[in-house]
Protein backbone atom coordinates (compact mmCIF):
# COMPACT_ATOMS: atom_id res chain seq x y z
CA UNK A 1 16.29 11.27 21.10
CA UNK A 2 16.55 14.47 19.57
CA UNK A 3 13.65 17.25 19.75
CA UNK A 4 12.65 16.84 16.26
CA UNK A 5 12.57 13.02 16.08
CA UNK A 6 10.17 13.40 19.21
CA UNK A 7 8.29 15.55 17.50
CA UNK A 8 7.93 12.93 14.49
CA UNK A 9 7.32 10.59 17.14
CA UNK A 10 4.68 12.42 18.64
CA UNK A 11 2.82 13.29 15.27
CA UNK A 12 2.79 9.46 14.83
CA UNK A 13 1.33 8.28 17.79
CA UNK A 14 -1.48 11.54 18.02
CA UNK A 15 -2.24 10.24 13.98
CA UNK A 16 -2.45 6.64 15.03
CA UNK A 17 -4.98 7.53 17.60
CA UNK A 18 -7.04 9.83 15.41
CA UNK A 19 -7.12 8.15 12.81
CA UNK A 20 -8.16 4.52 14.81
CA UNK A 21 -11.16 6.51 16.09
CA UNK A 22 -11.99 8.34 13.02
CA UNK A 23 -10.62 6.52 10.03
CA UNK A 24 -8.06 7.99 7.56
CA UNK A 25 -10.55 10.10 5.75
CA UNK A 26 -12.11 11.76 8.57
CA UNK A 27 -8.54 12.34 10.34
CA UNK A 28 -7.98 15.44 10.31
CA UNK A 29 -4.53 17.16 10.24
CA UNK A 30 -5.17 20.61 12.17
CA UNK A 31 -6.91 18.31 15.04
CA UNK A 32 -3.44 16.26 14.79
CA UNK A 33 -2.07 20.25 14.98
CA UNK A 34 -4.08 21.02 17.73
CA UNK A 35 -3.61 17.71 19.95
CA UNK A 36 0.73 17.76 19.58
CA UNK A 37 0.52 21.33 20.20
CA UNK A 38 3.06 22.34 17.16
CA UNK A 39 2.67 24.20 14.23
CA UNK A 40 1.30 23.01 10.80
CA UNK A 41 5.11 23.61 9.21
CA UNK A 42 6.46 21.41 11.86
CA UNK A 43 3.93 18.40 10.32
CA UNK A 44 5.24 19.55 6.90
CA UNK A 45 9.07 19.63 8.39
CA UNK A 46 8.65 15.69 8.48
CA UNK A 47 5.79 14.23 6.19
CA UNK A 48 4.96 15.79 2.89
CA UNK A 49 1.15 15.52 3.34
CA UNK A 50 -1.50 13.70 4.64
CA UNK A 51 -1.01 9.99 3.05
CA UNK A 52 2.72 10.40 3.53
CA UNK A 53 1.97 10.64 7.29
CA UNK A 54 -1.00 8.04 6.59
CA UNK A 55 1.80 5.33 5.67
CA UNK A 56 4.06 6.19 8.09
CA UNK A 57 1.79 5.69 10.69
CA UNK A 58 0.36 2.59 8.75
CA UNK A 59 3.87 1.46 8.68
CA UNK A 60 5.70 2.53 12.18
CA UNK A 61 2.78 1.92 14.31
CA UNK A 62 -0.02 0.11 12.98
CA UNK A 63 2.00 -2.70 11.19
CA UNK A 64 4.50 -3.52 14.24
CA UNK A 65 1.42 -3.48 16.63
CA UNK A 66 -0.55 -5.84 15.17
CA UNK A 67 2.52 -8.33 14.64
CA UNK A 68 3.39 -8.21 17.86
CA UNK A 69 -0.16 -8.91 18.86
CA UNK A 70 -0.28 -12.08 17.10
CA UNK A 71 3.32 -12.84 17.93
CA UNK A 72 3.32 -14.38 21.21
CA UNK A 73 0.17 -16.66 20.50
CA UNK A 74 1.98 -18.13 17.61
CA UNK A 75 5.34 -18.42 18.95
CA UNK A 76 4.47 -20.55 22.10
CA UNK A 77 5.22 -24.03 22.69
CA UNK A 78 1.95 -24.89 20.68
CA UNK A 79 0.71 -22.54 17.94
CA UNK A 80 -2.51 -24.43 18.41
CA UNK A 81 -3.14 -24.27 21.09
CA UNK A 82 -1.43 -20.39 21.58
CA UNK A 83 -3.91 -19.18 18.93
CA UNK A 84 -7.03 -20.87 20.41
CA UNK A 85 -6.35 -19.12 23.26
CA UNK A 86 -5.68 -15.60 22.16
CA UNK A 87 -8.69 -15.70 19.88
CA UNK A 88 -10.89 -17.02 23.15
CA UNK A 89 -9.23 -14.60 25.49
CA UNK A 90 -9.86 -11.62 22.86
CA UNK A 91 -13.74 -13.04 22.44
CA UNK A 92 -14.05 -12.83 26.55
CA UNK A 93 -12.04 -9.65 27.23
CA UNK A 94 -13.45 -8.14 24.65
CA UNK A 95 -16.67 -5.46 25.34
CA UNK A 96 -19.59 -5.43 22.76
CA UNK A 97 -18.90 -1.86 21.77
CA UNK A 98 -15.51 -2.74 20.69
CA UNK A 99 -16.49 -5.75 18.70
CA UNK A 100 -19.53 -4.55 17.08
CA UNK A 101 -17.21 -1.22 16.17
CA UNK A 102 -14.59 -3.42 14.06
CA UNK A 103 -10.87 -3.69 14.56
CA UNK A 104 -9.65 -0.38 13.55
CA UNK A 105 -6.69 -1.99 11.65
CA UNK A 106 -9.23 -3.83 9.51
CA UNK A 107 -11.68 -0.72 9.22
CA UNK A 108 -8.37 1.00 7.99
CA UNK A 109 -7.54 -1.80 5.38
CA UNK A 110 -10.96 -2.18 4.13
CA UNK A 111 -11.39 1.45 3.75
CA UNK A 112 -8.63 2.69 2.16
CA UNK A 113 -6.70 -0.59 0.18
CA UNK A 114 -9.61 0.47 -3.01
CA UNK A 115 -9.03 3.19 -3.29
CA UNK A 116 -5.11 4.20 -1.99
CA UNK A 117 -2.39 1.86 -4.13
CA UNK A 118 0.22 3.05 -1.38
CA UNK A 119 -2.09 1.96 0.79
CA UNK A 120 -3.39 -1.57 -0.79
CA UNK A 121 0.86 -2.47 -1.24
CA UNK A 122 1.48 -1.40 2.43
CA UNK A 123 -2.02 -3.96 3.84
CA UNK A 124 -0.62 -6.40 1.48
CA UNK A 125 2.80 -6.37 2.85
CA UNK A 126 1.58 -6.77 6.81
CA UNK A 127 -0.56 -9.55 5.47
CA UNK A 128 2.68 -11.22 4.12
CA UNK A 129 4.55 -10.96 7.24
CA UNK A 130 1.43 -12.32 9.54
CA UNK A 131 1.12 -15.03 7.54
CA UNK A 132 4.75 -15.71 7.26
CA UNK A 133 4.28 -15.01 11.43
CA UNK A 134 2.34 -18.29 11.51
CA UNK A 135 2.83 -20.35 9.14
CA UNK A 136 6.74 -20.39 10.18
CA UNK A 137 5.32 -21.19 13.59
CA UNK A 138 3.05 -24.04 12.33
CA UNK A 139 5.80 -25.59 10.15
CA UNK A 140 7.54 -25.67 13.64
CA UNK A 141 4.74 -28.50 14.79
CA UNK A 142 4.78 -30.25 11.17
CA UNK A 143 5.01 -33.83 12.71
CA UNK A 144 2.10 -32.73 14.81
CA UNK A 145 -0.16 -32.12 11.94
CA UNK A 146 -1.90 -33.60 9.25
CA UNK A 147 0.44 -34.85 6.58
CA UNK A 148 -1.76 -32.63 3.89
CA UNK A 149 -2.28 -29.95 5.29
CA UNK A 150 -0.45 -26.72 3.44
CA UNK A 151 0.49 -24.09 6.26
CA UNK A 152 0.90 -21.16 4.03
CA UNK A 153 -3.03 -21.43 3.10
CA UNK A 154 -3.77 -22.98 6.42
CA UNK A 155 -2.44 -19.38 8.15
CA UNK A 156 -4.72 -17.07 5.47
CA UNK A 157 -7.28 -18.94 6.25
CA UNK A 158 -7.01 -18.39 10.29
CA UNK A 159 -6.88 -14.98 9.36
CA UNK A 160 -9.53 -14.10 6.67
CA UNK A 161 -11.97 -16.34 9.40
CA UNK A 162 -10.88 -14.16 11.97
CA UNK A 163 -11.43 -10.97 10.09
CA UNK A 164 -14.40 -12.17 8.78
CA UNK A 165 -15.81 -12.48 12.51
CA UNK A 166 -14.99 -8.91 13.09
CA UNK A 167 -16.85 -8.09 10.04
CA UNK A 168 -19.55 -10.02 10.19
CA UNK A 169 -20.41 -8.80 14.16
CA UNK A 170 -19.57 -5.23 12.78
CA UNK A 171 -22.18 -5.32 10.24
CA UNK A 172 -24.91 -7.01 12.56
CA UNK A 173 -24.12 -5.07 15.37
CA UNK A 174 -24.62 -8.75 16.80
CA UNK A 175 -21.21 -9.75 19.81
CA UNK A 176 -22.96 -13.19 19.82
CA UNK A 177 -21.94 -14.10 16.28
CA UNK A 178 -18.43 -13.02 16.92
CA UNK A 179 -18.50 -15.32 19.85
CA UNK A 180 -20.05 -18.21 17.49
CA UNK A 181 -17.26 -17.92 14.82
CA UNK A 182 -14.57 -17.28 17.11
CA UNK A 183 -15.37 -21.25 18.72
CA UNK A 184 -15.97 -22.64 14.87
CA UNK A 185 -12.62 -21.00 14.28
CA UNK A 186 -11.00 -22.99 17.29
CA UNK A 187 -12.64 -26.62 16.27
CA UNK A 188 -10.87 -25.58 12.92
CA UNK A 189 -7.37 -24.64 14.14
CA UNK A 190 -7.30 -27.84 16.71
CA UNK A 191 -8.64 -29.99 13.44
CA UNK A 192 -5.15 -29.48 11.87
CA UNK A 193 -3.39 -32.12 14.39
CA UNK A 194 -3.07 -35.66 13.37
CA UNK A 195 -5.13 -37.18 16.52
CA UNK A 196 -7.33 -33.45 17.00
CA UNK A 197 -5.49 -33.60 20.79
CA UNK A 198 -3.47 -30.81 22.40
CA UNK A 199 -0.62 -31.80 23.52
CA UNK A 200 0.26 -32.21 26.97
């Protein structure tokens, strides 16, 4: 890799960090300076200003990592049980500081997809491919489920009730009802096969 697409690299990953613990707003770009140790025209060199680098980091870092968080729950032998599982392991593993604080993708989305259009298209496009993630995945288990059921809404649903949790322990300052949600969530999600049995 050559020096200056480290140095991109760098300015991503420093960004990503800063602005997960800050938010976009409050990011800002002489503490990304001061952290990767360059000068301000090196930033420049690569991203025309601060939302360019905002997207790019939205894009190259955020979008992939949340993907491939959700990835390996869906693409077990059974979604249904995959997902059940990630969403209890994340409930468990989980400390109450990080729950009650909000997933930092979500406090992104929610804080800047009002107010940013480059932003808004960019949430709405990772929202596409996640639900495109597991709905695919569901489809794969079709005989398995419930002759009505419609994947497509079936995966924004899993989703919005999973966000939801985040944002309703967020705005309580309440782990327990993350918890709560999280099980109602897996009752749902196991609901969806024709006998409401994992398979063995």
């Amino acid at each position: 890799m050559r020096d200056a697409d480290q140095t991109r690299q760098k300015i991503l990953e420093v960004s990503a960090d800063e602005i997960h613990k800050h938010g976009f707003t409050a990011t800002s770009l002489s503490a990304i300076i001061k952290r990767c140790e360059i000068s301000k025209g090196a930033v420049y060199h690569h991203f025309a200003n601060k939302m360019e680098l905002g997207y790019a980091v939205f894009e190259e870092v955020f979008t992939p990592m949340f993907l491939a968080m959700w990835q390996p729950a869906v693409e077990v032998e059974d979604p249904i049980e995959g997902l059940c599982q990630f969403f209890t392991q994340m409930s468990k593993e989980s400390s109450c500081d990080e729950i009650v604080c909000g997933c930092p993708l979500n406090n992104l989305c929610q804080e800047m997809s009002g107010i940013d259009e480059g932003f808004r298209l960019r949430i709405l496009n990772m929202q596409q491919q996640l639900n495109q993630l597991i709905s695919i995945n569901l489809q794969r288990i079709s005989a398995q489920l419930r002759p009505e059921i419609d994947v497509t809404q079936v995966a924004y649903f899993i989703v919005a009730s999973f966000n939801g949790s985040s944002n309703l322990s967020k705005s309580s300052q309440n782990k327990d009802l993350f918890d709560k949600v999280i099980n109602e969530l897996c009752l749902y999600i196991r609901s969806l096969r024709k006998n409401n049995k994992p398979t063995q």
